[in-house]
PDB file of N, CA and C in Angstrom:
ATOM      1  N   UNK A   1      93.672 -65.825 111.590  1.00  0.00           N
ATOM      2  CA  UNK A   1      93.879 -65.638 113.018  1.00  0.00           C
ATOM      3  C   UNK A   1      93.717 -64.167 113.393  1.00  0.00           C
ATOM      4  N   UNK A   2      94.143 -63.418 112.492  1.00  0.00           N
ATOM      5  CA  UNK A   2      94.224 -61.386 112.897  1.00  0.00           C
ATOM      6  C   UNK A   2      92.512 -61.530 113.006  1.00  0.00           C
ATOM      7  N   UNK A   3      92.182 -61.984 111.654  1.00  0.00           N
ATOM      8  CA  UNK A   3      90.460 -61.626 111.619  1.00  0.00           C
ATOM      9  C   UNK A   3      89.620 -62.264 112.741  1.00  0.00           C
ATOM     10  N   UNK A   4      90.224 -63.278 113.215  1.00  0.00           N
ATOM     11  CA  UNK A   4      89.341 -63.802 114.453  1.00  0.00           C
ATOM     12  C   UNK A   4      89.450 -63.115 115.607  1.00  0.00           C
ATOM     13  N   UNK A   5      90.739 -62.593 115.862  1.00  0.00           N
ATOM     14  CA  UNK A   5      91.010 -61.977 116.889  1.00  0.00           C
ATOM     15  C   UNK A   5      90.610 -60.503 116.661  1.00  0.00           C
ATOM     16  N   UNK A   6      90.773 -59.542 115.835  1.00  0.00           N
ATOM     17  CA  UNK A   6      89.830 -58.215 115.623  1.00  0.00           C
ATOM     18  C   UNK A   6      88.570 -58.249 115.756  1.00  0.00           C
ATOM     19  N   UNK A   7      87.728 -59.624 115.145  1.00  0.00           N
ATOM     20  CA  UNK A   7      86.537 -59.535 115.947  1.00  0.00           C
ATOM     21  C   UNK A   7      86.465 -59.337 117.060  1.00  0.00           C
ATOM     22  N   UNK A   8      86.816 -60.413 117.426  1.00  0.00           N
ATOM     23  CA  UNK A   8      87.160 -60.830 119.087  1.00  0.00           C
ATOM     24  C   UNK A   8      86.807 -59.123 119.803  1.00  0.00           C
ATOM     25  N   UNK A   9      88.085 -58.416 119.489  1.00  0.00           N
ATOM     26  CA  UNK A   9      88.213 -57.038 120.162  1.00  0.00           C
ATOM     27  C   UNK A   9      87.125 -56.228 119.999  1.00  0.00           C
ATOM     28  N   UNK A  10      86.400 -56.610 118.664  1.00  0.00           N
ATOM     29  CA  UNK A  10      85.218 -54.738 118.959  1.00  0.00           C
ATOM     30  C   UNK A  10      84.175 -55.889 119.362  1.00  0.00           C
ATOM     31  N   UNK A  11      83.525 -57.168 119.378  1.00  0.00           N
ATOM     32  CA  UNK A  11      82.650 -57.923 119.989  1.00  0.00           C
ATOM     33  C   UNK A  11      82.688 -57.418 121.587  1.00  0.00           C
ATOM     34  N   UNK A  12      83.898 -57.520 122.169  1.00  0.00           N
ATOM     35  CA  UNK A  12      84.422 -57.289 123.469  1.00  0.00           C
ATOM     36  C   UNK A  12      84.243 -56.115 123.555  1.00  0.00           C
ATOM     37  N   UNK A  13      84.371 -55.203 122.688  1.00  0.00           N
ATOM     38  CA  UNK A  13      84.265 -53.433 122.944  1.00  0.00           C
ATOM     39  C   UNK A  13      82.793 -52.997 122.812  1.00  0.00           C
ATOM     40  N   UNK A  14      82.306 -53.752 122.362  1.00  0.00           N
ATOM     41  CA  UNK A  14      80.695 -53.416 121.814  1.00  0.00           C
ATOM     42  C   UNK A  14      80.055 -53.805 123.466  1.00  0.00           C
ATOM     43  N   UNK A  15      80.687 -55.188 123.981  1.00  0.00           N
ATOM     44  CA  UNK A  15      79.737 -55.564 125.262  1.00  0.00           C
ATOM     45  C   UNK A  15      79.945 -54.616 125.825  1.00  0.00           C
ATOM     46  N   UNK A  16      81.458 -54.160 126.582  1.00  0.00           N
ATOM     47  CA  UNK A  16      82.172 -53.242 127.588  1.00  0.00           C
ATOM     48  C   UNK A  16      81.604 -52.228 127.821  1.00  0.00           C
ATOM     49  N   UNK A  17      81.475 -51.579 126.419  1.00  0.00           N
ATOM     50  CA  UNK A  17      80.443 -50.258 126.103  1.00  0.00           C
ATOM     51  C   UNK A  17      78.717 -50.442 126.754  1.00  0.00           C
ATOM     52  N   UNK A  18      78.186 -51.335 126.325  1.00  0.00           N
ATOM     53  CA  UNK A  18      76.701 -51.716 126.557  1.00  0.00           C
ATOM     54  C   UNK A  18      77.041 -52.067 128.402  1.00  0.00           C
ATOM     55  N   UNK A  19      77.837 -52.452 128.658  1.00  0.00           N
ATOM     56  CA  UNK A  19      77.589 -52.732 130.181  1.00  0.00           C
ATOM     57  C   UNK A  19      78.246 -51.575 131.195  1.00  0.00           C
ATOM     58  N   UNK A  20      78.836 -49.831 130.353  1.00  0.00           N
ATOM     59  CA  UNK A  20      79.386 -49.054 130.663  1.00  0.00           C
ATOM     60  C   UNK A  20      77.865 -48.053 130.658  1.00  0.00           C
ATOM     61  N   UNK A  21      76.931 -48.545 129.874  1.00  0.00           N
ATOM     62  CA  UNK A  21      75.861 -47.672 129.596  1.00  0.00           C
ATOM     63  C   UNK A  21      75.994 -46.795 128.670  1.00  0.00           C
ATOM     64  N   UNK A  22      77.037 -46.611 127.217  1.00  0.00           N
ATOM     65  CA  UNK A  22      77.523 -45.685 126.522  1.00  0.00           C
ATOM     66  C   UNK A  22      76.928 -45.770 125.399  1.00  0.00           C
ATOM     67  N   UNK A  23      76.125 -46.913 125.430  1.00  0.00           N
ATOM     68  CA  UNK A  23      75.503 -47.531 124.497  1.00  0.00           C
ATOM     69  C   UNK A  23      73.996 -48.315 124.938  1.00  0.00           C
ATOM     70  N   UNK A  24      72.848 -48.404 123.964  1.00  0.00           N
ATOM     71  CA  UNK A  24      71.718 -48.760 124.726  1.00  0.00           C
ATOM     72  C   UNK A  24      71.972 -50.972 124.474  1.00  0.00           C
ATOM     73  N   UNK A  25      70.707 -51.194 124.229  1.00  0.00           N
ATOM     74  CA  UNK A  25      70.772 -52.868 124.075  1.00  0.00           C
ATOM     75  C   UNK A  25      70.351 -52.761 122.530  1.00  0.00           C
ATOM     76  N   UNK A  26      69.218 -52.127 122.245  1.00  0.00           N
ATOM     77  CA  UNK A  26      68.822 -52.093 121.117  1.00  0.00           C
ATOM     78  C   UNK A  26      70.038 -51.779 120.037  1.00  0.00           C
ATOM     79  N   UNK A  27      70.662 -50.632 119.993  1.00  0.00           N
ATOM     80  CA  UNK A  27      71.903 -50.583 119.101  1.00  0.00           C
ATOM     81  C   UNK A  27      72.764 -51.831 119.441  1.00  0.00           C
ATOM     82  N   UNK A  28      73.194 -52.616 120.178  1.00  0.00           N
ATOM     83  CA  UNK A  28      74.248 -53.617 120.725  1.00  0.00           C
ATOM     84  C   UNK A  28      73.639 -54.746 120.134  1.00  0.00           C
ATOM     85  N   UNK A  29      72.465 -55.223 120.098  1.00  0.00           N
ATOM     86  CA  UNK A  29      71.817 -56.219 118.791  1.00  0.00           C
ATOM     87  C   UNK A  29      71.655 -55.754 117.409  1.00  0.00           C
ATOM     88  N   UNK A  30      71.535 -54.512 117.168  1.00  0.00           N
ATOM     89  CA  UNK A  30      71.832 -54.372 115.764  1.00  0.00           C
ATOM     90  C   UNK A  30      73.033 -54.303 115.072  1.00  0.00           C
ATOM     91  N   UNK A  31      74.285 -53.963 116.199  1.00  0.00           N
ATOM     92  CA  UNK A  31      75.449 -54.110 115.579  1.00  0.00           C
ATOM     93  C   UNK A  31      75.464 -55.668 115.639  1.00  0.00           C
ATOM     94  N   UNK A  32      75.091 -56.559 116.971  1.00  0.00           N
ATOM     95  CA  UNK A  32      75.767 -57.726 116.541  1.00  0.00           C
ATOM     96  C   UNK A  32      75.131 -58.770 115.530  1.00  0.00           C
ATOM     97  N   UNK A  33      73.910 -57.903 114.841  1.00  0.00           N
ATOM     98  CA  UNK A  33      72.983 -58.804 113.708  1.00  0.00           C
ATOM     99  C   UNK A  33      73.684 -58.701 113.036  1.00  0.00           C
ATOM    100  N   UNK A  34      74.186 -57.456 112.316  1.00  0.00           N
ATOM    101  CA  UNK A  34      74.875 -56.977 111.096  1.00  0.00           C
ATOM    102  C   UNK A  34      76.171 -57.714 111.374  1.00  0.00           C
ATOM    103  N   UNK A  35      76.635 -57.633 112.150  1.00  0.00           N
ATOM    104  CA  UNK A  35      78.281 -58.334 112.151  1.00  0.00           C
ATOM    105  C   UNK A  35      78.096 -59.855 111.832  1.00  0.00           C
ATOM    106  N   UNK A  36      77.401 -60.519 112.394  1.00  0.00           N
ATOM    107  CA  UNK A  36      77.260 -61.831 112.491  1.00  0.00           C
ATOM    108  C   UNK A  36      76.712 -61.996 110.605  1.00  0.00           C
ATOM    109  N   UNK A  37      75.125 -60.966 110.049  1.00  0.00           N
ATOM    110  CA  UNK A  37      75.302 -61.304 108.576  1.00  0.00           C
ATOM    111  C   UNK A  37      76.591 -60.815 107.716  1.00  0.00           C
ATOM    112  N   UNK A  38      77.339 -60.107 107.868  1.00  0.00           N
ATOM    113  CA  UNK A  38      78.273 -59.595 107.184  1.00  0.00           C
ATOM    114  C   UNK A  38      79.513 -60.755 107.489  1.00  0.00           C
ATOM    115  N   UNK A  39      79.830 -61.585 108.494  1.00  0.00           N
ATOM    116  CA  UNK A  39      80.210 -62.324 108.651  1.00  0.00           C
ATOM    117  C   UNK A  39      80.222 -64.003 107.953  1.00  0.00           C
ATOM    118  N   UNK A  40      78.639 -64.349 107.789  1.00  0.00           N
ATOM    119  CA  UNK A  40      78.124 -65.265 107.220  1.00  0.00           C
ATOM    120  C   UNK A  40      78.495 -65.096 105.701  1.00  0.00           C
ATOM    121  N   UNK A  41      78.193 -63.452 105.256  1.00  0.00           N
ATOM    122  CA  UNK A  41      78.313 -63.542 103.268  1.00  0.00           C
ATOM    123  C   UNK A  41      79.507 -63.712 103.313  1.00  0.00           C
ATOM    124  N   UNK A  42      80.627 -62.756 103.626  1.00  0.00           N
ATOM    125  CA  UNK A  42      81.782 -62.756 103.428  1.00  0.00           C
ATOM    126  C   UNK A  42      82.169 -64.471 103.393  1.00  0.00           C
ATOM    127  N   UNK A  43      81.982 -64.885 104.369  1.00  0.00           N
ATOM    128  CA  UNK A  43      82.704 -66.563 104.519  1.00  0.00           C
ATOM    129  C   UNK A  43      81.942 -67.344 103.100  1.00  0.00           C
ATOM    130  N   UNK A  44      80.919 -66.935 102.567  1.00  0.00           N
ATOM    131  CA  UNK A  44      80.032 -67.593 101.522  1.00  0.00           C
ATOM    132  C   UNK A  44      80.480 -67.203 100.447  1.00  0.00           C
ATOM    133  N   UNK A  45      80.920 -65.848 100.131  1.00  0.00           N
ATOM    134  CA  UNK A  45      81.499 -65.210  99.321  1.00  0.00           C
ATOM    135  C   UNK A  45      83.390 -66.290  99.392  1.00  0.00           C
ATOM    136  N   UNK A  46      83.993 -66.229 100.251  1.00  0.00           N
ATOM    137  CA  UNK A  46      84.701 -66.849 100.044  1.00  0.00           C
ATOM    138  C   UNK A  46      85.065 -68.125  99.514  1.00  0.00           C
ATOM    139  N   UNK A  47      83.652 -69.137 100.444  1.00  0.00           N
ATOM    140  CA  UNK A  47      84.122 -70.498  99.664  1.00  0.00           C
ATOM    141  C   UNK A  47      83.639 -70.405  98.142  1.00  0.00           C
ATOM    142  N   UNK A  48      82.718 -69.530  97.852  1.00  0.00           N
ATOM    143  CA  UNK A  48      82.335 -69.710  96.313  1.00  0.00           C
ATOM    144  C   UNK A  48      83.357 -69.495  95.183  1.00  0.00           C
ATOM    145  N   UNK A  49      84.884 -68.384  95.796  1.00  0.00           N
ATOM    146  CA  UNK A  49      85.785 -67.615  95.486  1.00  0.00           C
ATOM    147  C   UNK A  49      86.597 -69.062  94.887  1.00  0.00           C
ATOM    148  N   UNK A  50      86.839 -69.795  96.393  1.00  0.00           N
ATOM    149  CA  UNK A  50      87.459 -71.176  96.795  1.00  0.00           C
ATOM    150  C   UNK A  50      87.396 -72.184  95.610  1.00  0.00           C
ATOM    151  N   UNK A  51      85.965 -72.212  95.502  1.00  0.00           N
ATOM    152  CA  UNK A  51      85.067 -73.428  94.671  1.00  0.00           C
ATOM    153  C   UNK A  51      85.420 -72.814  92.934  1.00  0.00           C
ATOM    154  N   UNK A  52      85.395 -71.944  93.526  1.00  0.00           N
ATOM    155  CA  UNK A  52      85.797 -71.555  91.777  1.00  0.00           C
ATOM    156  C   UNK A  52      86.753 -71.765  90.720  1.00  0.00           C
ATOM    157  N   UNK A  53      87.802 -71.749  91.661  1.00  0.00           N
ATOM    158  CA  UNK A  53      89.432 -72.593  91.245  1.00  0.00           C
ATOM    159  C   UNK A  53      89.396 -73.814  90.786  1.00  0.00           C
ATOM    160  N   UNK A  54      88.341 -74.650  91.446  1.00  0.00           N
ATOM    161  CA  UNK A  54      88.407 -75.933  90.991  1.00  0.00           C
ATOM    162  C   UNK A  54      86.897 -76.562  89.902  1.00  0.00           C
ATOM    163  N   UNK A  55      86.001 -75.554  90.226  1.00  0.00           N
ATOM    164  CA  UNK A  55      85.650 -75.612  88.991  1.00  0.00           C
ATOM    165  C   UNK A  55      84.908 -74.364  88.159  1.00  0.00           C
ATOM    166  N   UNK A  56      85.575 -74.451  86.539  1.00  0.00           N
ATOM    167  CA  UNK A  56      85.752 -73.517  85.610  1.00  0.00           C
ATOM    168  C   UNK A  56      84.605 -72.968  85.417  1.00  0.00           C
ATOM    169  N   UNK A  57      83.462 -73.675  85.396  1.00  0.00           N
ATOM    170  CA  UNK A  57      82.321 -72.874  84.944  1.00  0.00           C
ATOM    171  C   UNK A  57      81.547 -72.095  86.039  1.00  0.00           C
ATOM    172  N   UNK A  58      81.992 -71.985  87.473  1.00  0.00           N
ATOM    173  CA  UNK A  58      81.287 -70.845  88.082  1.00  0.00           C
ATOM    174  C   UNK A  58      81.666 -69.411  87.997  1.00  0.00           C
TER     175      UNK A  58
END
């Protein structure tokens, strides 16, 4: 729930910024590529973490 909601906040701070002009569009899609892949491994990284408990040979 913290981690959903800290996204939540710099997602929201990243737009605020881009619609304040403090920031261009081009940087505001590259942060939200990278967040969104860093998002995807981590969760992949996890269930593999998950899957591992239950079985021994990964």
């Amino acid at each position: 729930m913290v981690t959903v909601l800290g996204t939540s906040m710099v997602l929201f701070t990243v737009i605020y910024a881009e619609k304040k002009g403090w920031v261009d569009k081009s940087k505001v899609r590259v942060i939200m590529q990278v967040g969104m892949n860093v998002g995807i491994l981590g969760s992949l990284l996890y269930f593999l973490y998950t899957l591992s408990s239950f079985l021994p040979f990964l």
